[in-house]
N, C-alpha and C. Protein backbone atom coordinates (compact mmCIF):
# COMPACT_ATOMS: atom_id res chain seq x y z
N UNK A 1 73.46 -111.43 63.69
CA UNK A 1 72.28 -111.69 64.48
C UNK A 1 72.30 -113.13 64.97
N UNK A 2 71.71 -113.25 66.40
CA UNK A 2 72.74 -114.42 66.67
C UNK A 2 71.06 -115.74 66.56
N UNK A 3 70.87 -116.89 66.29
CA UNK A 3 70.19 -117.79 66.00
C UNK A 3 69.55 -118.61 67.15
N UNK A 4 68.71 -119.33 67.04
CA UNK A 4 68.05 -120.10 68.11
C UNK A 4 69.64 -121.22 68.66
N UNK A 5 70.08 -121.60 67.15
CA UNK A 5 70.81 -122.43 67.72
C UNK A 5 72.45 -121.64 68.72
N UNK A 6 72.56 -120.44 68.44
CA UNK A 6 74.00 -119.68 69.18
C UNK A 6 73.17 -119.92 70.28
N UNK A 7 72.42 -119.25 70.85
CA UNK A 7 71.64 -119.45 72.22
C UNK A 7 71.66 -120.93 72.91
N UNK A 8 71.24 -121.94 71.89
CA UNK A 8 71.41 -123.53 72.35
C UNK A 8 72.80 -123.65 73.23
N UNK A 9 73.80 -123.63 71.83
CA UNK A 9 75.19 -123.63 72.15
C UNK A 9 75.84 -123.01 73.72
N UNK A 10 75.63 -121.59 73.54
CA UNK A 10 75.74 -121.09 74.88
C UNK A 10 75.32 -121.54 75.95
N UNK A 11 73.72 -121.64 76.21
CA UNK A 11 73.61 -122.25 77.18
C UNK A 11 73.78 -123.93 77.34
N UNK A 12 74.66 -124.62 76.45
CA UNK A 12 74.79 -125.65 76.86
C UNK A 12 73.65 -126.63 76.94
N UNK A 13 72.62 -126.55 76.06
CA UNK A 13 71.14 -127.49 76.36
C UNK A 13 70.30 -126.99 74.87
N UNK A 14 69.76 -128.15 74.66
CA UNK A 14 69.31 -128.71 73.34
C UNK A 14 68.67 -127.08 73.01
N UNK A 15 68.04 -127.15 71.21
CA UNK A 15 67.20 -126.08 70.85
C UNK A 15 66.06 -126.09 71.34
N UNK A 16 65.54 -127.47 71.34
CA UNK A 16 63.70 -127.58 71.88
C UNK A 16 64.08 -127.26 73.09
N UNK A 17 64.71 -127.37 74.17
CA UNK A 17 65.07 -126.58 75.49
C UNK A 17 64.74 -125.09 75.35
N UNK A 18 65.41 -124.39 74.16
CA UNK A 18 65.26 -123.20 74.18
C UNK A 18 64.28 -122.51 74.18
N UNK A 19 63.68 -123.45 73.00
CA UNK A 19 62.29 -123.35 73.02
C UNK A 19 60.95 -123.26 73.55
N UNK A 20 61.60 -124.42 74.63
CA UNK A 20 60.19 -124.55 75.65
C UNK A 20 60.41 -123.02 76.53
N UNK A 21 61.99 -123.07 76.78
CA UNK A 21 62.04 -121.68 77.84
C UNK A 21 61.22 -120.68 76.74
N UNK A 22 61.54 -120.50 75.45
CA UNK A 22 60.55 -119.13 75.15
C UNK A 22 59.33 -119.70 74.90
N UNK A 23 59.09 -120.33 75.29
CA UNK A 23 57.59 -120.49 75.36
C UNK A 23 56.79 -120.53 76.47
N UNK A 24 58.21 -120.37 77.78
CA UNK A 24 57.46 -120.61 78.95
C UNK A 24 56.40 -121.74 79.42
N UNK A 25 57.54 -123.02 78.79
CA UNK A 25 56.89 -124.55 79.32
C UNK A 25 57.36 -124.82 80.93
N UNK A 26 56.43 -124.78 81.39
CA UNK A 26 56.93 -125.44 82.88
C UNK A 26 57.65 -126.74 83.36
N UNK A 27 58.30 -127.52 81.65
CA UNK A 27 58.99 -128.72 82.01
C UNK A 27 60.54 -127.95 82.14
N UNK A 28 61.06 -126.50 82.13
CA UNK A 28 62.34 -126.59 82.59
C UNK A 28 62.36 -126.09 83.59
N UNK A 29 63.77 -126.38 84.37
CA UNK A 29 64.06 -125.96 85.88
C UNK A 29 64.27 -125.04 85.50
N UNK A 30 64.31 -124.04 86.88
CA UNK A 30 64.56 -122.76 87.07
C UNK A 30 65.64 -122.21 86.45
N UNK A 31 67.13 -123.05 87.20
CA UNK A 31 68.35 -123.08 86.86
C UNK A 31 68.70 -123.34 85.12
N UNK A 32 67.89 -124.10 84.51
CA UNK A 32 67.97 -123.89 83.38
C UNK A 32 67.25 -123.28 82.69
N UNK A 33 66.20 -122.23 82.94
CA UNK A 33 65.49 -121.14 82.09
C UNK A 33 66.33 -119.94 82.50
N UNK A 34 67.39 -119.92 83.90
CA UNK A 34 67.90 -118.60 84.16
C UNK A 34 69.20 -118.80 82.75
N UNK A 35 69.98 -120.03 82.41
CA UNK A 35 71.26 -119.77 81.87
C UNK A 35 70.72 -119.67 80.61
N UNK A 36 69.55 -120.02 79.93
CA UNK A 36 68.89 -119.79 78.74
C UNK A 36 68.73 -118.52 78.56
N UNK A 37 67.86 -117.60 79.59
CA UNK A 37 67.59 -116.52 79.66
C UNK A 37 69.03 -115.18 79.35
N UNK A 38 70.15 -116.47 79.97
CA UNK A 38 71.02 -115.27 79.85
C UNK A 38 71.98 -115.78 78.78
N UNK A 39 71.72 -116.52 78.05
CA UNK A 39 72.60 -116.58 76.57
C UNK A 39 71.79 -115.28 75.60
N UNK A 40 70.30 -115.82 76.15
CA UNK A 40 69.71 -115.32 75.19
C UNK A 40 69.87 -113.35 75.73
N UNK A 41 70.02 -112.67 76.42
CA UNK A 41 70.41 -112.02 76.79
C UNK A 41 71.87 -110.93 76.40
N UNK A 42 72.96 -112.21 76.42
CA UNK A 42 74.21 -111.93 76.04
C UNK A 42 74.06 -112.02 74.53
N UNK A 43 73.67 -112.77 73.75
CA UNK A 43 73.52 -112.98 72.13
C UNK A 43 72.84 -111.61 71.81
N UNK A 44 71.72 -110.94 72.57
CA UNK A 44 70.62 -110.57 71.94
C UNK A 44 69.92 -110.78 70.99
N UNK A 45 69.55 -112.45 71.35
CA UNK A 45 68.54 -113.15 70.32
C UNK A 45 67.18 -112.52 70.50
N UNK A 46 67.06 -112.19 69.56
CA UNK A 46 65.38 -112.02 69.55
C UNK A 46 64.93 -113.23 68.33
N UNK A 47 63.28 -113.66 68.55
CA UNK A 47 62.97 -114.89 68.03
C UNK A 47 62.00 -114.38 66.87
N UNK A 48 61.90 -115.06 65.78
CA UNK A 48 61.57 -114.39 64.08
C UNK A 48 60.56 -114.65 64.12
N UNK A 49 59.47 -113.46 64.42
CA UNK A 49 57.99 -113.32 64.30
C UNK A 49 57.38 -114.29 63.46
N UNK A 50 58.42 -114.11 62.36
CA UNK A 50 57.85 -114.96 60.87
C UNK A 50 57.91 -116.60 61.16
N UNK A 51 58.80 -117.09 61.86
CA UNK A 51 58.86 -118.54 62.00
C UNK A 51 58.24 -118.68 62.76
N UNK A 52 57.93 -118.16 64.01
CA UNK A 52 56.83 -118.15 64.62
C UNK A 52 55.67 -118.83 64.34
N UNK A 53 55.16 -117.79 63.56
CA UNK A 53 53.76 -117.56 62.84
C UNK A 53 53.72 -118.65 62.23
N UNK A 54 54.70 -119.39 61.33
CA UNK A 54 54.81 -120.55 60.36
C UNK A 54 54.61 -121.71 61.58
N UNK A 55 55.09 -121.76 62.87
CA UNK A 55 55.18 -122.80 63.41
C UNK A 55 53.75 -122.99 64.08
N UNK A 56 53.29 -122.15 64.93
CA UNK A 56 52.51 -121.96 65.51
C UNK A 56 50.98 -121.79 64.62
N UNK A 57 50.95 -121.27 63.34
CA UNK A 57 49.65 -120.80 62.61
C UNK A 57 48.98 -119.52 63.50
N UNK A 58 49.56 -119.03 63.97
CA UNK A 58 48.88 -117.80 64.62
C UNK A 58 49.83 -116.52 64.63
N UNK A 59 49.55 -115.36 64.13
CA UNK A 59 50.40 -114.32 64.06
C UNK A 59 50.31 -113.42 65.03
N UNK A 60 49.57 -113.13 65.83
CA UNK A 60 49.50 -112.28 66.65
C UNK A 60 49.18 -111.24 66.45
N UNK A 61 48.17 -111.01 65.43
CA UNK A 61 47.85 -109.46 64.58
C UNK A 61 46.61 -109.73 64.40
N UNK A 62 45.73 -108.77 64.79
CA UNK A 62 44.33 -108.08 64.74
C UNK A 62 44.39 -106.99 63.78
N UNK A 63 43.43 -107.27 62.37
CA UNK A 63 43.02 -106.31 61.50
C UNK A 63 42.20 -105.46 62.26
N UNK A 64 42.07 -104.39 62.29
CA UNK A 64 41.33 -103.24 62.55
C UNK A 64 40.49 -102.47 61.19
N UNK A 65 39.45 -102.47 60.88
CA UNK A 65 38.72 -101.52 59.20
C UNK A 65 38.23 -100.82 60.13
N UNK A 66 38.36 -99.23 59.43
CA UNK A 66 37.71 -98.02 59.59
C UNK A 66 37.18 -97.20 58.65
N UNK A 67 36.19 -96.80 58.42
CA UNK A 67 36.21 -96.06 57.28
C UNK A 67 36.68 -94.87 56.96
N UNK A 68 37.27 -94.00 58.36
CA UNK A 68 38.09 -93.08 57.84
C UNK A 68 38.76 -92.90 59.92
N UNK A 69 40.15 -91.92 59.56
CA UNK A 69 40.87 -91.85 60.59
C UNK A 69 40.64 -90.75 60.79
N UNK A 70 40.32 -89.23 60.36
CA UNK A 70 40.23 -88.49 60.68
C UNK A 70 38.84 -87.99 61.66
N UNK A 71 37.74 -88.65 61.62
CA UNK A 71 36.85 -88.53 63.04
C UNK A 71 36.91 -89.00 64.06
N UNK A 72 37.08 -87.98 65.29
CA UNK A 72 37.59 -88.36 66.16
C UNK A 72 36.72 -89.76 66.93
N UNK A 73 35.60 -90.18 66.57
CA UNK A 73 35.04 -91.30 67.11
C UNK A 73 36.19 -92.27 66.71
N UNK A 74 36.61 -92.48 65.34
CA UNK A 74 36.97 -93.58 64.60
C UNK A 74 38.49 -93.89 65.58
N UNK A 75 39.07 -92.41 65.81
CA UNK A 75 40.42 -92.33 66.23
C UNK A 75 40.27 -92.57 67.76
N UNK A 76 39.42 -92.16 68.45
CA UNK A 76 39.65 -92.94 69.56
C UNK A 76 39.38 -94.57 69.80
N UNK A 77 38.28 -94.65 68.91
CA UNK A 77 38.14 -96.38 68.91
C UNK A 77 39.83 -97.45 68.71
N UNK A 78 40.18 -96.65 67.64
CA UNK A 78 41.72 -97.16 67.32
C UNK A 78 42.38 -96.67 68.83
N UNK A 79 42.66 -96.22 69.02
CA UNK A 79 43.43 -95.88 70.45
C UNK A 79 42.99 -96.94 71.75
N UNK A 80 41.57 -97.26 71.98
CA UNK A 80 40.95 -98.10 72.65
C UNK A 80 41.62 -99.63 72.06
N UNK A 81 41.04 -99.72 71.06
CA UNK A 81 41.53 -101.29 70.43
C UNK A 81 43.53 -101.69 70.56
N UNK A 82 43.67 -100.64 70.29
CA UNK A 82 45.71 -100.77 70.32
C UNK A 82 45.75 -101.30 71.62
N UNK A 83 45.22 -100.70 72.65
CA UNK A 83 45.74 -100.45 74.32
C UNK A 83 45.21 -101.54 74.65
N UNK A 84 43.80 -102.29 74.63
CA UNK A 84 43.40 -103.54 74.67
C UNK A 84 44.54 -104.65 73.80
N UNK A 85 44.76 -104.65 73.08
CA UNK A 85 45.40 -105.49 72.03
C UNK A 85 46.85 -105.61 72.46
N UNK A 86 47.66 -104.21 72.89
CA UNK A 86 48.49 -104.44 73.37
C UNK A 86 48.71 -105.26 74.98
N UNK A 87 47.57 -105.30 75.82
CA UNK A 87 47.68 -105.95 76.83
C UNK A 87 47.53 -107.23 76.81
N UNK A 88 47.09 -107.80 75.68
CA UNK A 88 47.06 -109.18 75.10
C UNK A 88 47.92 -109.83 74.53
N UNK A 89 48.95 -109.02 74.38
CA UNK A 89 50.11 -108.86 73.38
C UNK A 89 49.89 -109.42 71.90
N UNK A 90 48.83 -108.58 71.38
CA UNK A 90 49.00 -108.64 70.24
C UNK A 90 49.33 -107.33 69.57
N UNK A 91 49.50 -107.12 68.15
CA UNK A 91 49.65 -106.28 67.46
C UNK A 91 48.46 -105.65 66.40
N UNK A 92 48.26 -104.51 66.42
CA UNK A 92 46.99 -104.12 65.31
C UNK A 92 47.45 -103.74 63.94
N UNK A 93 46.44 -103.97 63.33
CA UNK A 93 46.96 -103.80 61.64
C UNK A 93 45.97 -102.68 61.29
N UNK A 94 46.01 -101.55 61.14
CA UNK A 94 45.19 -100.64 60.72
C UNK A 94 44.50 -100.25 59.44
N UNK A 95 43.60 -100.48 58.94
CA UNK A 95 43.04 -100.37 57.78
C UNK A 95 41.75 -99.42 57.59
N UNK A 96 42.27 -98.04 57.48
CA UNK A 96 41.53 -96.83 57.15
C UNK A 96 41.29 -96.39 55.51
N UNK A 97 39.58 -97.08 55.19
CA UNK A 97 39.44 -96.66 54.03
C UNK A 97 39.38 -95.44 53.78
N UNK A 98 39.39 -94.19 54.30
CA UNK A 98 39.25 -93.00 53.53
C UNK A 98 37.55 -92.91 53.20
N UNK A 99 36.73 -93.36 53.62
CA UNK A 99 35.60 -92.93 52.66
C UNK A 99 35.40 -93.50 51.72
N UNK A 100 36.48 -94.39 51.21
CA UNK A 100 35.72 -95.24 50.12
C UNK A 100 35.45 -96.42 50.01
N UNK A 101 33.95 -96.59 49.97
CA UNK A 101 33.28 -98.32 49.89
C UNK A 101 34.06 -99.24 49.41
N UNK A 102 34.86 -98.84 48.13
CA UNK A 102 35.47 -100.09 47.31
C UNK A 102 36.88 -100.30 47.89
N UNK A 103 37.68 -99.81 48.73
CA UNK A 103 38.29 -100.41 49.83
C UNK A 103 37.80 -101.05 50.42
N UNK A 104 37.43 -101.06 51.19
CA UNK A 104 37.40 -102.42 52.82
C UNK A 104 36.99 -103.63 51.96
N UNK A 105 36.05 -103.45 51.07
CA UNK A 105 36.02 -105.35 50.49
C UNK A 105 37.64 -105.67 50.09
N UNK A 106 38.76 -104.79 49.27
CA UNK A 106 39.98 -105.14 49.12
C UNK A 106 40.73 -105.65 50.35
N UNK A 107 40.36 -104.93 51.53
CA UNK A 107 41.30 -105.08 52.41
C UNK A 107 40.36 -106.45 53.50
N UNK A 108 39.33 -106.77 53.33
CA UNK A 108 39.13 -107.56 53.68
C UNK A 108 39.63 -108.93 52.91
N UNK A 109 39.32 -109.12 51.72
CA UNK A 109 40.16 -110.08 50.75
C UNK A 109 41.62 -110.37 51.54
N UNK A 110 42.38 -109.46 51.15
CA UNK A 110 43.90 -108.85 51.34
C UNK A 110 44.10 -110.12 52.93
N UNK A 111 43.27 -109.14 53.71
CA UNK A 111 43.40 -109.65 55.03
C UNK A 111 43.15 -111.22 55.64
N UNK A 112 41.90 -112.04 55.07
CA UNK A 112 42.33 -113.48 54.87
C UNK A 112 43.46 -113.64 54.67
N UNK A 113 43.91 -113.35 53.02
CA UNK A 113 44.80 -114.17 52.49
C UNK A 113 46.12 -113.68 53.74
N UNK A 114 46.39 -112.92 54.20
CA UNK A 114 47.67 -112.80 55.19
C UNK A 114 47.74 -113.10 56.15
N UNK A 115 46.63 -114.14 56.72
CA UNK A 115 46.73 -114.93 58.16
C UNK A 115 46.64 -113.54 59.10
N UNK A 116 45.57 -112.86 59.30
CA UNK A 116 45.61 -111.91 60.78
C UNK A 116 44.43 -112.99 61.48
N UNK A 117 45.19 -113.33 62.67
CA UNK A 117 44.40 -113.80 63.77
C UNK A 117 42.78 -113.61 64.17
N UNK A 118 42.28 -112.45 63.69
CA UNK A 118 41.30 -111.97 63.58
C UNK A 118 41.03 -110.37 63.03
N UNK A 119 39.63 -110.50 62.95
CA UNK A 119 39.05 -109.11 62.75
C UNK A 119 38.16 -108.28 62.84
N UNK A 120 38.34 -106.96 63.05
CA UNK A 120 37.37 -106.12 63.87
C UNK A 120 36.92 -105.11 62.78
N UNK A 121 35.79 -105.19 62.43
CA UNK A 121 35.31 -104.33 61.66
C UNK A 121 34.23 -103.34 61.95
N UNK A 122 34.85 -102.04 62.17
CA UNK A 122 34.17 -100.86 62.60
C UNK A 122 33.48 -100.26 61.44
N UNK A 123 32.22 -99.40 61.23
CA UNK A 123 31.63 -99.02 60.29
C UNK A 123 30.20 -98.35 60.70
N UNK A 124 30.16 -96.69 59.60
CA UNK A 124 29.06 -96.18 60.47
C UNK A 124 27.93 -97.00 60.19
N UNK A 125 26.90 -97.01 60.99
CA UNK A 125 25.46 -97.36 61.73
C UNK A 125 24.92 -97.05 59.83
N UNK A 126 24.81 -98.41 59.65
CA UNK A 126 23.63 -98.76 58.18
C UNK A 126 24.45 -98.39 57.19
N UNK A 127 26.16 -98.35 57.42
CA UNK A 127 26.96 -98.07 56.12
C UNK A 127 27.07 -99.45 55.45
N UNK A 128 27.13 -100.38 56.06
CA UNK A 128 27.74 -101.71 55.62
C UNK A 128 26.70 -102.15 54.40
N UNK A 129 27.18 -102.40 53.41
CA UNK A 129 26.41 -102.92 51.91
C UNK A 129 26.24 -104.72 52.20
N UNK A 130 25.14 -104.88 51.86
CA UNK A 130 25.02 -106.27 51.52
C UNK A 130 25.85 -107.00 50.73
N UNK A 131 26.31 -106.63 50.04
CA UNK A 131 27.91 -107.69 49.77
C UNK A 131 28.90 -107.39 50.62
N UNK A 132 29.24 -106.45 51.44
CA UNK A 132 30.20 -106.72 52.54
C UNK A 132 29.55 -107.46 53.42
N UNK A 133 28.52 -107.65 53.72
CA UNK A 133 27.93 -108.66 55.17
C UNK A 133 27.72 -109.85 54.27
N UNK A 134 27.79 -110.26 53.29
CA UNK A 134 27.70 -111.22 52.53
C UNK A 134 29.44 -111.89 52.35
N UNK A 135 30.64 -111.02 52.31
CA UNK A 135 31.80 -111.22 52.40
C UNK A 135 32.45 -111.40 53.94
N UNK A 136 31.82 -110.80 54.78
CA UNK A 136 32.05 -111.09 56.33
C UNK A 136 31.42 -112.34 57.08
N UNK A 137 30.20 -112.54 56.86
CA UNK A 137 29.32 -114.15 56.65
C UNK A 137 30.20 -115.08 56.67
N UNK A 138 30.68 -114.71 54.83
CA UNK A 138 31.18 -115.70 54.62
C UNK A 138 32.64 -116.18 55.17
N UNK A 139 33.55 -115.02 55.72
CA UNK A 139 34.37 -115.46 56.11
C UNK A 139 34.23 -115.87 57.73
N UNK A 140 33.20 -115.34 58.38
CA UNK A 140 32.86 -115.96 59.72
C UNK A 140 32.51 -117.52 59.56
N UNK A 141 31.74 -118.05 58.46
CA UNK A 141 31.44 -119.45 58.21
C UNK A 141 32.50 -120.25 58.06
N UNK A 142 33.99 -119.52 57.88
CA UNK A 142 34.84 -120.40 57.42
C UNK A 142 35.77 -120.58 58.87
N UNK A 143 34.96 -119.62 59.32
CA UNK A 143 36.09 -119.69 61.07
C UNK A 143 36.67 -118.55 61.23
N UNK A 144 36.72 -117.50 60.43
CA UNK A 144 37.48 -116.16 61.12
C UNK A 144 37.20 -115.74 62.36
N UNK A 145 38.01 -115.56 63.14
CA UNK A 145 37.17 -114.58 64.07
C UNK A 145 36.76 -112.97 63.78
N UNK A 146 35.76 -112.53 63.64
CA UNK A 146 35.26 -111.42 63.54
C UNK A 146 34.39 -110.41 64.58
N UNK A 147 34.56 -109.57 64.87
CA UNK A 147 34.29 -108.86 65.27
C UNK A 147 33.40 -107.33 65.34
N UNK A 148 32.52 -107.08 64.85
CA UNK A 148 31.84 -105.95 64.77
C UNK A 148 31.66 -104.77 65.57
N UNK A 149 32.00 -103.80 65.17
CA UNK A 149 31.83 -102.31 66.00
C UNK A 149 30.96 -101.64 65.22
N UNK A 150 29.98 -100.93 66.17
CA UNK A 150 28.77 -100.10 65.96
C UNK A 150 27.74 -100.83 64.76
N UNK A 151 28.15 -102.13 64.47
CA UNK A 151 26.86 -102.42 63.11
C UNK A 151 26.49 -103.79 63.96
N UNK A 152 25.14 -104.21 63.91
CA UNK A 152 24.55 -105.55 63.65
C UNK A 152 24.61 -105.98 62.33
N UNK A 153 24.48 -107.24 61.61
CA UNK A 153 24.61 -107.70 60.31
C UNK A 153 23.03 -108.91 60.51
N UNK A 154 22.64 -109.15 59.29
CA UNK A 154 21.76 -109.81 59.25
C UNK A 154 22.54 -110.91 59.31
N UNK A 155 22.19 -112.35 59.43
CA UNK A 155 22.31 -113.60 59.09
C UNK A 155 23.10 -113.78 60.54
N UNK A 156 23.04 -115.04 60.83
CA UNK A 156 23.86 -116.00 61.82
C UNK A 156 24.81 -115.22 62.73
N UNK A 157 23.85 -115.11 63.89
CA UNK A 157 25.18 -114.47 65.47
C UNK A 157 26.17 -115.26 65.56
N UNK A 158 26.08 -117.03 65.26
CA UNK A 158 27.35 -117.81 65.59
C UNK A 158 28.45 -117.27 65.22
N UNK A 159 28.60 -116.77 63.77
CA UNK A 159 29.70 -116.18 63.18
C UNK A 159 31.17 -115.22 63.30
N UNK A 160 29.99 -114.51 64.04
CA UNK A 160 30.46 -113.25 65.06
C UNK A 160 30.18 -112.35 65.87
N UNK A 161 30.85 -111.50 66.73
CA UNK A 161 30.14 -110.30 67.81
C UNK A 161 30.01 -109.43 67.30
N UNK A 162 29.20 -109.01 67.68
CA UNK A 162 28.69 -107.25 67.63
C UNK A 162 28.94 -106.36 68.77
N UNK A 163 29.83 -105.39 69.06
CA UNK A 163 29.42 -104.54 70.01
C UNK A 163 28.32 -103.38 69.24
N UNK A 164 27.33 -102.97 69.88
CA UNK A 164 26.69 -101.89 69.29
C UNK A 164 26.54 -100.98 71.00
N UNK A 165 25.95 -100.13 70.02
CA UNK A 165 25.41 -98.69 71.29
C UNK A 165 24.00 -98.99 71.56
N UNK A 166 23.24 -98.55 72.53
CA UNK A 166 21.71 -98.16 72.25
C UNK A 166 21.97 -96.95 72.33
N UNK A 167 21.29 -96.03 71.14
CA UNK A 167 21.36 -94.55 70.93
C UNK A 167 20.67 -93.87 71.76
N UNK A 168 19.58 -95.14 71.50
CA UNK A 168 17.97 -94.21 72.17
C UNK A 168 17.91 -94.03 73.74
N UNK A 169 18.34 -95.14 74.36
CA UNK A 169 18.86 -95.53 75.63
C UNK A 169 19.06 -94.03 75.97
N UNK A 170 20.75 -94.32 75.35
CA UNK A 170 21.54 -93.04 75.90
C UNK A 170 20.86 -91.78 75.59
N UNK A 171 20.16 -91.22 74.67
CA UNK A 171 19.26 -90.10 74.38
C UNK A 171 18.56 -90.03 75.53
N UNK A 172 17.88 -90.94 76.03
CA UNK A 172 16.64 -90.81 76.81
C UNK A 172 17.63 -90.34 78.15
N UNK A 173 18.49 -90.62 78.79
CA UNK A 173 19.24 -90.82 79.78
C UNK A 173 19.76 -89.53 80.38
N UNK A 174 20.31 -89.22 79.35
CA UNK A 174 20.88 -87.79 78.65
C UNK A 174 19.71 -86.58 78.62
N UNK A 175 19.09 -87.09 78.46
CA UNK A 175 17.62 -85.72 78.40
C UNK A 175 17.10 -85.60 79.40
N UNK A 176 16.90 -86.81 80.43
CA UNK A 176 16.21 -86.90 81.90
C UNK A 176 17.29 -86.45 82.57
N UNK A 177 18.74 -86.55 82.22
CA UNK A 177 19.38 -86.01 83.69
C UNK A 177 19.47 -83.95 83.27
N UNK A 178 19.14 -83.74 82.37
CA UNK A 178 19.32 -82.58 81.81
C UNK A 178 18.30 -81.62 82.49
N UNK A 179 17.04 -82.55 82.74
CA UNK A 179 15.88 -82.46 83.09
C UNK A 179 15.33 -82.02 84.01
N UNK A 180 16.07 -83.20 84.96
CA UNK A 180 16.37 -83.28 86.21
C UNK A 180 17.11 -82.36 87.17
N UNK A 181 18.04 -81.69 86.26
CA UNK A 181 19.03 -80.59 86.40
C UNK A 181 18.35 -78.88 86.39
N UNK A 182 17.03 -79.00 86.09
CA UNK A 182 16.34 -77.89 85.81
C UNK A 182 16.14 -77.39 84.50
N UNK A 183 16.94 -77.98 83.65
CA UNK A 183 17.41 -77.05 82.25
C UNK A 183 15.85 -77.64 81.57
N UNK A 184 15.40 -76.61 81.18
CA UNK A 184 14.18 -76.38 80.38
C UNK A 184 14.05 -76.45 78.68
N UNK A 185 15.36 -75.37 78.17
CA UNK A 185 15.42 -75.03 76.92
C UNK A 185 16.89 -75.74 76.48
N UNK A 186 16.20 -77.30 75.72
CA UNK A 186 16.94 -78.60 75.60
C UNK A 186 17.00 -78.29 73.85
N UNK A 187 18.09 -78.02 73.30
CA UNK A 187 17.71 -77.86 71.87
C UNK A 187 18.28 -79.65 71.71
């Protein structure tokens, strides 16, 4: 597997050269991001996620919590979030408790300690326990980015977003065009 530095070598120009080209710094010429491009090409260097991450402090991975994968709400939300995430080029980390409460506080723990860039925590409408919004708080206070699907949380908006639904909204919306439509016998 060939190294940042075989790529240097080949193209004849320092490693931080190489570097800036994969980083797409606008201090190299053309002529020298094309012969970079094509060591790196001919080597088939690819560059180590992991040193990356060490250099930079950012991994490029979005936790995703669900409480379960098998409803299809939960599974299209995951399908939505990948396809967004992938156009950002990041990567999702999927974390489907199954139904059970005493997961997601593990995998929230878990998930600090492994540097994910952020996190999106999906959960049905009034499932979330006061020590998980007490564990999400707290990690929004420390700077996580967090993210909420379908729940509001008590304490401090600074922390993090909420997407929610209006139910009632859409109920009402939903019944008037039904309405509107002639249909009488609305179970």
């Amino acid at each position: 597997m060939a190294s940042i530095h075989d790529v240097a070598r080949r193209a004849k120009v320092s490693i931080g050269t190489v570097s800036r080209v994969l980083n797409e710094s606008p201090q190299v010429t053309i002529e020298t991001r094309r012969n970079v491009k094509r060591a790196i090409r001919e080597l088939g260097y690819s560059p180590n996620p992991s040193a990356r991450a060490l250099r930079s402090n950012r991994t490029r991975l979005i936790a995703l919590t669900i409480p379960e994968l098998t409803n299809p709400y939960f599974a299209a939300m995951v399908e939505g979030v990948q396809h967004m995430l992938a156009q950002a080029d990041f990567q999702l980390i999927l974390c489907a408790a199954g139904n059970d409460q005493r997961v997601e506080p593990e995998y929230l723990s878990m998930l600090a300690k492994h540097q994910v860039d952020g996190l999106i925590v999906a959960s049905r409408r009034f499932a979330v326990r006061n020590e998980e919004q007490k564990r999400l708080l707290s990690l929004g206070e420390k700077g996580f980015p967090i993210v909420s699907l379908g729940q509001r949380f008590e304490g401090d908006p600074m922390f993090f977003d909420s997407i929610t639904t209006d139910t009632s909204t859409g109920m009402r919306e939903a019944m008037m065009h039904r309405l509107e439509a002639g249909h009488t016998a609305i179970a």
